[in-house]
Protein backbone atom coordinates (compact mmCIF):
# COMPACT_ATOMS: atom_id res chain seq x y z
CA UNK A 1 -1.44 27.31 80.41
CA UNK A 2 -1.09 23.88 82.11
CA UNK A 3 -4.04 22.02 83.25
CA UNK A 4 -5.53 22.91 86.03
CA UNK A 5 -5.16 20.78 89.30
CA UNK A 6 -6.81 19.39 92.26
CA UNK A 7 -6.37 21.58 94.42
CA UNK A 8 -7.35 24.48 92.00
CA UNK A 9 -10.87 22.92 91.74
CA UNK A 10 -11.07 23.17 95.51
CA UNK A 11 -10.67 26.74 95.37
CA UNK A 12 -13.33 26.69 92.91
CA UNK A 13 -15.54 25.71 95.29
CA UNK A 14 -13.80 27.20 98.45
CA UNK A 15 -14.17 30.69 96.71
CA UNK A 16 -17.74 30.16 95.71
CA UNK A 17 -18.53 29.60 99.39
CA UNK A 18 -20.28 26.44 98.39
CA UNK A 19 -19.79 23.20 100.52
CA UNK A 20 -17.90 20.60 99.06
CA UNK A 21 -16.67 16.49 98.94
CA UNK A 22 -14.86 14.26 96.98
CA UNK A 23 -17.13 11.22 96.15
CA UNK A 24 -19.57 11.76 99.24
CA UNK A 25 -20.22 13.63 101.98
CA UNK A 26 -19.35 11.65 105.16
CA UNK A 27 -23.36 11.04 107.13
CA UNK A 28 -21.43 10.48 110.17
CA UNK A 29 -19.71 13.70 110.43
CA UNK A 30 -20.68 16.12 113.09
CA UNK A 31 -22.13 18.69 109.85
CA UNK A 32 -24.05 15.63 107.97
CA UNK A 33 -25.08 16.00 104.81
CA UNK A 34 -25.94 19.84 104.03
CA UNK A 35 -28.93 21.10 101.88
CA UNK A 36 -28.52 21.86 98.41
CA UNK A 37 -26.61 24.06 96.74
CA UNK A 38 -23.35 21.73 97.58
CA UNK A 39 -20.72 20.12 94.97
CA UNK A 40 -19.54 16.61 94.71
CA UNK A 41 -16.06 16.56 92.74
CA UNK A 42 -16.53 12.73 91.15
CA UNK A 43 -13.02 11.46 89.91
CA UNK A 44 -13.62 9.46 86.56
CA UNK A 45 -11.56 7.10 85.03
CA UNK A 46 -8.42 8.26 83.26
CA UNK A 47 -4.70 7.49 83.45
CA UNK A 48 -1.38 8.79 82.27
CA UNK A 49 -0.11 10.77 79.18
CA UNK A 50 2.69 9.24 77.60
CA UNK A 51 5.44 9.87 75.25
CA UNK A 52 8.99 8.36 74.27
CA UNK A 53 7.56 5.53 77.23
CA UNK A 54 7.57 7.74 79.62
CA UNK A 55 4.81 9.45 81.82
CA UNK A 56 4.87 12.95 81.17
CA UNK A 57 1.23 14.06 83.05
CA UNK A 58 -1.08 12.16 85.03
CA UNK A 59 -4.21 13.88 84.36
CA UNK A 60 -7.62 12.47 85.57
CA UNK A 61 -11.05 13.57 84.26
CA UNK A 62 -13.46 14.73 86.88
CA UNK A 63 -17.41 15.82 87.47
CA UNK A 64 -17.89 18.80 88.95
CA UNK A 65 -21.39 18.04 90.06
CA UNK A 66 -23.22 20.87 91.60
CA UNK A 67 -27.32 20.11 93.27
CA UNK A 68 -29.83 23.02 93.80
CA UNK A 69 -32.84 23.01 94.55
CA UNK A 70 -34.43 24.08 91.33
CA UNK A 71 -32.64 25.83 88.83
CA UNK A 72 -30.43 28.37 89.61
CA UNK A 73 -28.78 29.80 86.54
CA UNK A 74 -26.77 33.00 88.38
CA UNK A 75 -25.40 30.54 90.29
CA UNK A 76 -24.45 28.18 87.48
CA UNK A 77 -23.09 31.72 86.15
CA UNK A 78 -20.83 31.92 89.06
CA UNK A 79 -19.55 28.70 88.43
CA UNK A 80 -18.61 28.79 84.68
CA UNK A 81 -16.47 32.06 85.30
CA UNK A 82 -14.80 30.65 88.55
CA UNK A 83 -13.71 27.54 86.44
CA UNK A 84 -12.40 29.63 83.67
CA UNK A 85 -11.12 32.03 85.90
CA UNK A 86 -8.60 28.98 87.33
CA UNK A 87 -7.98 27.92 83.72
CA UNK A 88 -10.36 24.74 83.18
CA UNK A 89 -12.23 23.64 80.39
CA UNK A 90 -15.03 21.77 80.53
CA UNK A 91 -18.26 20.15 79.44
CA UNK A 92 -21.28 21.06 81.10
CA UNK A 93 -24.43 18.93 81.66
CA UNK A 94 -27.62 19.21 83.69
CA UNK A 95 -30.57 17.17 84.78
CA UNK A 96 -33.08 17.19 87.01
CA UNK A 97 -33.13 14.04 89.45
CA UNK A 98 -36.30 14.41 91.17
CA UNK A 99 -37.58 16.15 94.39
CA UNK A 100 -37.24 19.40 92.30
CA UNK A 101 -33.32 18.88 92.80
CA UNK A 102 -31.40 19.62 89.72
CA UNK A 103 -27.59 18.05 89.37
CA UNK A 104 -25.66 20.33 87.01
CA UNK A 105 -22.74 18.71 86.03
CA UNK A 106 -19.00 19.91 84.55
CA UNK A 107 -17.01 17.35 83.11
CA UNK A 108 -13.19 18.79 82.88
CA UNK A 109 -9.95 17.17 83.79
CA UNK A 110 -7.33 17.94 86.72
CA UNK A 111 -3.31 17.28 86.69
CA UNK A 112 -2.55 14.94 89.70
């Protein structure tokens, strides 16, 4: 199965009814920031595979980062089958960053 792209993490979150941004929600926009649960898809560094000197996939790693207020494991459920569902792998992570808000994160990687 190739990797997974982009736009297939979107639909992650689309179909998990979940609000979502790349990087940061915009505090200017007419819906602000919303309340937790809500996703941040972080790009990470990465860069190209090659072989023979040529590109043959730019693939860049990404956090899924999900915040809830407190834990919420059915959700976190939820989330785990969507992403295999759409064919990702990934590393998961959590951690609780105060204000009883708890960022659950799942490193995996996207074809651009």
């Amino acid at each position: 199965m190739p990797t997974p792209t982009y736009n297939d993490l979107c639909e992650v979150c689309e179909e998990l009814g979940i609000p979502f941004a790349r990087i940061e929600f915009d505090p200017l926009d007419s819906d602000g920031i919303p309340e937790p649960p809500f996703f941040i898809l972080m790009p990470q560094y990465g860069g190209s595979y090659t072989a023979s000197n040529a590109v043959v996939a730019d693939i860049r790693p990404y956090d899924l980062e999900l915040y809830t207020r407190g834990s919420d494991m059915v959700l976190e459920a939820s989330v785990r089958e969507k992403l295999k569902e759409h064919g990702f792998t990934y590393q998961p992570s959590s951690v609780p960053i105060g204000d009883h808000i708890i960022k659950s994160t799942w490193s995996l990687f996207v074809r651009e």
